[in-house]
C-alpha atoms as a PDB file:
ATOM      1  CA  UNK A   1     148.379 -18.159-196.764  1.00  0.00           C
ATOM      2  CA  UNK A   2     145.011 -18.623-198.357  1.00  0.00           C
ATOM      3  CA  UNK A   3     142.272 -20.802-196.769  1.00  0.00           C
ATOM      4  CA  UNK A   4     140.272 -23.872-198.558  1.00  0.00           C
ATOM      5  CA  UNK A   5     137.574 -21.757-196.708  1.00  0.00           C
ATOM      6  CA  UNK A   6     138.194 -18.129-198.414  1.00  0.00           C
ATOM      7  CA  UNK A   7     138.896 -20.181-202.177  1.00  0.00           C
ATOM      8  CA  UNK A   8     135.460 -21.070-202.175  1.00  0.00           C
ATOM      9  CA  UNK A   9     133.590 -18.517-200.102  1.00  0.00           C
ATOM     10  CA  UNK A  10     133.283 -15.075-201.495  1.00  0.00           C
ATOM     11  CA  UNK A  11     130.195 -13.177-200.025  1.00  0.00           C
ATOM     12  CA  UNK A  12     128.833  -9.861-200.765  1.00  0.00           C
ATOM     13  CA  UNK A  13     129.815  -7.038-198.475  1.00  0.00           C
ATOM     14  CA  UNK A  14     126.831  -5.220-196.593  1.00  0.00           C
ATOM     15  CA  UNK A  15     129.066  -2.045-196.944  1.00  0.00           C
ATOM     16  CA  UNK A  16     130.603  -1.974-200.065  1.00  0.00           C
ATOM     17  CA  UNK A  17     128.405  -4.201-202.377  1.00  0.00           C
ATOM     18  CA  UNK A  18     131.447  -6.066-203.251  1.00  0.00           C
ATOM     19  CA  UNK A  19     132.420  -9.811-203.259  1.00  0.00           C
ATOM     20  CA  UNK A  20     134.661 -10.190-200.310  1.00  0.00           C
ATOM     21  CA  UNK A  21     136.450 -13.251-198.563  1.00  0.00           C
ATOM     22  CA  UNK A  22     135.802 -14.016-194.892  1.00  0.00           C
ATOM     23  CA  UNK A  23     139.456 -14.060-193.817  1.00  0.00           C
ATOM     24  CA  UNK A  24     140.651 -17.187-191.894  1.00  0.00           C
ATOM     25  CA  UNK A  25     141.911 -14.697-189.557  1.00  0.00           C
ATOM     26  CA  UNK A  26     138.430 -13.132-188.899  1.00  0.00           C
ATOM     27  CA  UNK A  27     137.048 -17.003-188.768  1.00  0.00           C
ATOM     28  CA  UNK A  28     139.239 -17.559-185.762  1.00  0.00           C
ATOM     29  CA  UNK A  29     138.420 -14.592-184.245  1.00  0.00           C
ATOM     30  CA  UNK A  30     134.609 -15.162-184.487  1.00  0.00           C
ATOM     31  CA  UNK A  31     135.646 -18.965-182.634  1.00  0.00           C
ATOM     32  CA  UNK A  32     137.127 -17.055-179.905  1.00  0.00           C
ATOM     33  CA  UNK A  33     134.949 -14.628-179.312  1.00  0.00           C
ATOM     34  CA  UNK A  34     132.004 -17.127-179.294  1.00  0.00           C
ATOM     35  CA  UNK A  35     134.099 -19.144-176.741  1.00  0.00           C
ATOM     36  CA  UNK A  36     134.847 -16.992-174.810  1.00  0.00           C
ATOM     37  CA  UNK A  37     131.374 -15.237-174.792  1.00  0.00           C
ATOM     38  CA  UNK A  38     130.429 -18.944-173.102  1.00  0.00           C
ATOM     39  CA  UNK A  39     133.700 -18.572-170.152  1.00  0.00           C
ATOM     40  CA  UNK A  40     134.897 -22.011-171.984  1.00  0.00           C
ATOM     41  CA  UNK A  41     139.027 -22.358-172.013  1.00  0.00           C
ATOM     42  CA  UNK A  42     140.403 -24.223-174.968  1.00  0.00           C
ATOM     43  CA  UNK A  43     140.506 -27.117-173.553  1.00  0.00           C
ATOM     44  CA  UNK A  44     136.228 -26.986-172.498  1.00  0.00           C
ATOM     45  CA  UNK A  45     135.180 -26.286-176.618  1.00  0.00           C
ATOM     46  CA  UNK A  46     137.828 -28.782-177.804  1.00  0.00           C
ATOM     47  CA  UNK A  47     136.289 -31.323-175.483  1.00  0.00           C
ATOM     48  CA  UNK A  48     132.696 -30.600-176.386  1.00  0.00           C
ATOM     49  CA  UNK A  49     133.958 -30.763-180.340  1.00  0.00           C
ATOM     50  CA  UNK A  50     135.971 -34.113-179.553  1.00  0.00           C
ATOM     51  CA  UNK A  51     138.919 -32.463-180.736  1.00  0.00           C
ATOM     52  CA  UNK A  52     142.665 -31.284-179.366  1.00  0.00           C
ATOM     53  CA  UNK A  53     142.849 -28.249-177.471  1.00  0.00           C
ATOM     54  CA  UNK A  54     145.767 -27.344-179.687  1.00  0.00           C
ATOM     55  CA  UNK A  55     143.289 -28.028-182.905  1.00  0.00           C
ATOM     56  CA  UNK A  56     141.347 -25.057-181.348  1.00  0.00           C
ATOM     57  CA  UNK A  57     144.334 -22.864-180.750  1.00  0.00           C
ATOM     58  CA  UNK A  58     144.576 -23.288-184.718  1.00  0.00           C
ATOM     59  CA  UNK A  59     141.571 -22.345-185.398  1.00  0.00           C
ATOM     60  CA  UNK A  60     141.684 -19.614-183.945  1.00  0.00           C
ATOM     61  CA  UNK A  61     145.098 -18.361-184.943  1.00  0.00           C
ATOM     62  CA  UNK A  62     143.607 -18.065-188.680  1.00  0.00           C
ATOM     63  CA  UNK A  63     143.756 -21.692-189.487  1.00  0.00           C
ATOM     64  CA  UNK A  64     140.033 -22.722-189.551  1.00  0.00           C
ATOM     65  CA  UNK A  65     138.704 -26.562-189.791  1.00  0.00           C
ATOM     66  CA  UNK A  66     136.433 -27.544-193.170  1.00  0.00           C
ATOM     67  CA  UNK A  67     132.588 -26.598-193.608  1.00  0.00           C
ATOM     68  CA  UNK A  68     131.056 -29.179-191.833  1.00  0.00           C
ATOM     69  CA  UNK A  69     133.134 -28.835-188.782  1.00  0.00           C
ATOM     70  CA  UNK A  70     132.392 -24.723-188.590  1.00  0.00           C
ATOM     71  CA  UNK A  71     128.755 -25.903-189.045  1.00  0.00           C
ATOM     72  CA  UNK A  72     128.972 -28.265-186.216  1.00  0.00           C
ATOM     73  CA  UNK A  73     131.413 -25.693-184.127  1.00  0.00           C
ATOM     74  CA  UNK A  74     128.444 -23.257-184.511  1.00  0.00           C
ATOM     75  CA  UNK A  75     125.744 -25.298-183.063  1.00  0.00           C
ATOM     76  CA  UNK A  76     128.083 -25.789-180.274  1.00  0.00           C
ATOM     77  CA  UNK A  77     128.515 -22.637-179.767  1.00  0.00           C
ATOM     78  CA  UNK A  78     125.219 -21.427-180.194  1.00  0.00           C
ATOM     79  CA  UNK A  79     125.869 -19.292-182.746  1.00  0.00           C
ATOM     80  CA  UNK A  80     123.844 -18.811-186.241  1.00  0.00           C
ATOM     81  CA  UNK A  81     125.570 -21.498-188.894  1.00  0.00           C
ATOM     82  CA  UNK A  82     126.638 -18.455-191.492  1.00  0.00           C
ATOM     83  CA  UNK A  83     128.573 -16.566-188.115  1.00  0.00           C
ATOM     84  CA  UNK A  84     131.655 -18.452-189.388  1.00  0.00           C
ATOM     85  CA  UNK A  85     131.339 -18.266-193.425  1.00  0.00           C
ATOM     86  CA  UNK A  86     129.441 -15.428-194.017  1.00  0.00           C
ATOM     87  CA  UNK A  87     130.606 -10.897-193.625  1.00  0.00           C
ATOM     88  CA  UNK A  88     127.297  -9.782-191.767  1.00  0.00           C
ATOM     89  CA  UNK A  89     128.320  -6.723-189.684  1.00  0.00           C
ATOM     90  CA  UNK A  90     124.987  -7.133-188.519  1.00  0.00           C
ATOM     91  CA  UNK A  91     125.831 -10.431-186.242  1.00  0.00           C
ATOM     92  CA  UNK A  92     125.254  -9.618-182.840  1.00  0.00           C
ATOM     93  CA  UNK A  93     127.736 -11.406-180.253  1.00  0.00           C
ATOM     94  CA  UNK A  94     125.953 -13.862-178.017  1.00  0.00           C
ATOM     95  CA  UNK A  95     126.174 -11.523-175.018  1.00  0.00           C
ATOM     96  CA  UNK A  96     124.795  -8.659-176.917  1.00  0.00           C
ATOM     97  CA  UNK A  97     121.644 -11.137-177.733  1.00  0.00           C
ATOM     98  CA  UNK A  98     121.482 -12.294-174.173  1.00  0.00           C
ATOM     99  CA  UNK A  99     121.418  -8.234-172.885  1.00  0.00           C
ATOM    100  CA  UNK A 100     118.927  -7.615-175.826  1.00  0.00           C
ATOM    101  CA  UNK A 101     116.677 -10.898-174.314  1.00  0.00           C
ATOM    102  CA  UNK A 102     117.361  -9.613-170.481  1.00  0.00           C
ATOM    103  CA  UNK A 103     115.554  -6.084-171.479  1.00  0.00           C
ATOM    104  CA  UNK A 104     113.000  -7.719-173.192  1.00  0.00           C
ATOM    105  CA  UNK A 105     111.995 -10.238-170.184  1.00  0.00           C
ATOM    106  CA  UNK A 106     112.345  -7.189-168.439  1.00  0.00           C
ATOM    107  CA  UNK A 107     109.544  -5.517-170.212  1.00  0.00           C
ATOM    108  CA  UNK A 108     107.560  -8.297-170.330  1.00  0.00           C
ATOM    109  CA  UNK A 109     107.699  -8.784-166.711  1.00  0.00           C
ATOM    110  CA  UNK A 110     106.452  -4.516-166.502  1.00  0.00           C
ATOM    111  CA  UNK A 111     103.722  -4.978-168.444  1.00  0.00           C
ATOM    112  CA  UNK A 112     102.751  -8.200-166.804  1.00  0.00           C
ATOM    113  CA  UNK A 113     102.640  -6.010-163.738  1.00  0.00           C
ATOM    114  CA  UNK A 114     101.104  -3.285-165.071  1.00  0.00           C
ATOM    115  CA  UNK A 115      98.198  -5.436-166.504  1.00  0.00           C
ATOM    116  CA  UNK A 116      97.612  -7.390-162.871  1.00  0.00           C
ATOM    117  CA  UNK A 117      97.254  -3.917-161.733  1.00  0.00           C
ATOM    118  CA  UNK A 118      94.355  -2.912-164.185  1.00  0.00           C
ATOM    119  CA  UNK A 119      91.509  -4.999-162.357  1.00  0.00           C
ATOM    120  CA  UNK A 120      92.324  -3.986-159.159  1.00  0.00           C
ATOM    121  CA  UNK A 121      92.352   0.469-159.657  1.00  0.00           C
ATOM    122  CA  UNK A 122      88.846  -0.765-161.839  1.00  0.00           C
ATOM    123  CA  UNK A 123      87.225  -2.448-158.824  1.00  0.00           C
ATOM    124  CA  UNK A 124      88.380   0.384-156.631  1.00  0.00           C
ATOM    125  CA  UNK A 125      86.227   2.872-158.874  1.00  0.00           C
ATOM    126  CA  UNK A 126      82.331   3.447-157.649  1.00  0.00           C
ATOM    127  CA  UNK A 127      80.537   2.108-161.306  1.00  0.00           C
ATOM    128  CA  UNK A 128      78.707   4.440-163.297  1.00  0.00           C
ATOM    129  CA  UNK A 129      75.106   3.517-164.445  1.00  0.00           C
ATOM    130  CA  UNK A 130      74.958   2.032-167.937  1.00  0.00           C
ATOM    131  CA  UNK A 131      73.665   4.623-170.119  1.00  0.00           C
ATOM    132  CA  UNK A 132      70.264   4.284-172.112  1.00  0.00           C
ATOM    133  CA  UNK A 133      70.350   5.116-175.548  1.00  0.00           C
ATOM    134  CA  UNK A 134      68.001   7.934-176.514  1.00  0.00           C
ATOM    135  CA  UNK A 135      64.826   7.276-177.856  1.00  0.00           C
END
């Protein structure tokens, strides 16, 4: 069974270098994993996309909607637009970029810390006497 998607869509392969189809297999796959990387059942992404929950059982059993509806199905998701259309082994899944922002507030929050701390273990030091330059 070939896709209207994979007809029309042929995208170079990070890998190989080679033109090669998104598969409407791997489309639904992406859909799933995005809703499920949300906790939302069938029936809670069919309802945010006005749709059937059987419509999203389609989907993602390799039978993926036109363009403009995986555009709108990624904003919905919260994915980037190309997740759907485009071979990127470099797409993160959503929870990978939520761990990745966790560390980083993380950090942020350390050296926020660490920087408070500076003005206090400076005030705590006896001052030296400004040095003259030599004449």
């Amino acid at each position: 069974m070939t896709c209207h998607l994979t007809r029309h869509l042929n995208v170079r392969s990070v890998r190989h270098n080679q033109a090669v189809p998104l598969t409407p297999e791997s489309i639904g796959e992406r859909i799933r994993e995005a809703r499920l990387a949300h906790g939302w059942t069938h029936e809670e992404l069919a309802r945010r996309m006005n749709v059937n929950w059987r419509t999203v059982q389609r989907w993602q059993k390799g039978r993926p909607p036109r363009l403009q509806t995986l555009l709108r199905l990624a904003d919905v998701l919260g994915v980037p637009q190309g997740y759907f259309v485009e071979v990127d082994d470099s797409v993160a899944t959503l929870n990978e970029l939520r761990e990745r922002l966790d560390e980083l507030a993380a950090r942020v929050d350390a050296l926020a810390r660490a920087l408070d701390a500076l003005p206090a273990a400076r005030s705590d030091r006896p001052r030296a006497k400004p040095r003259r330059p030599p004449r």
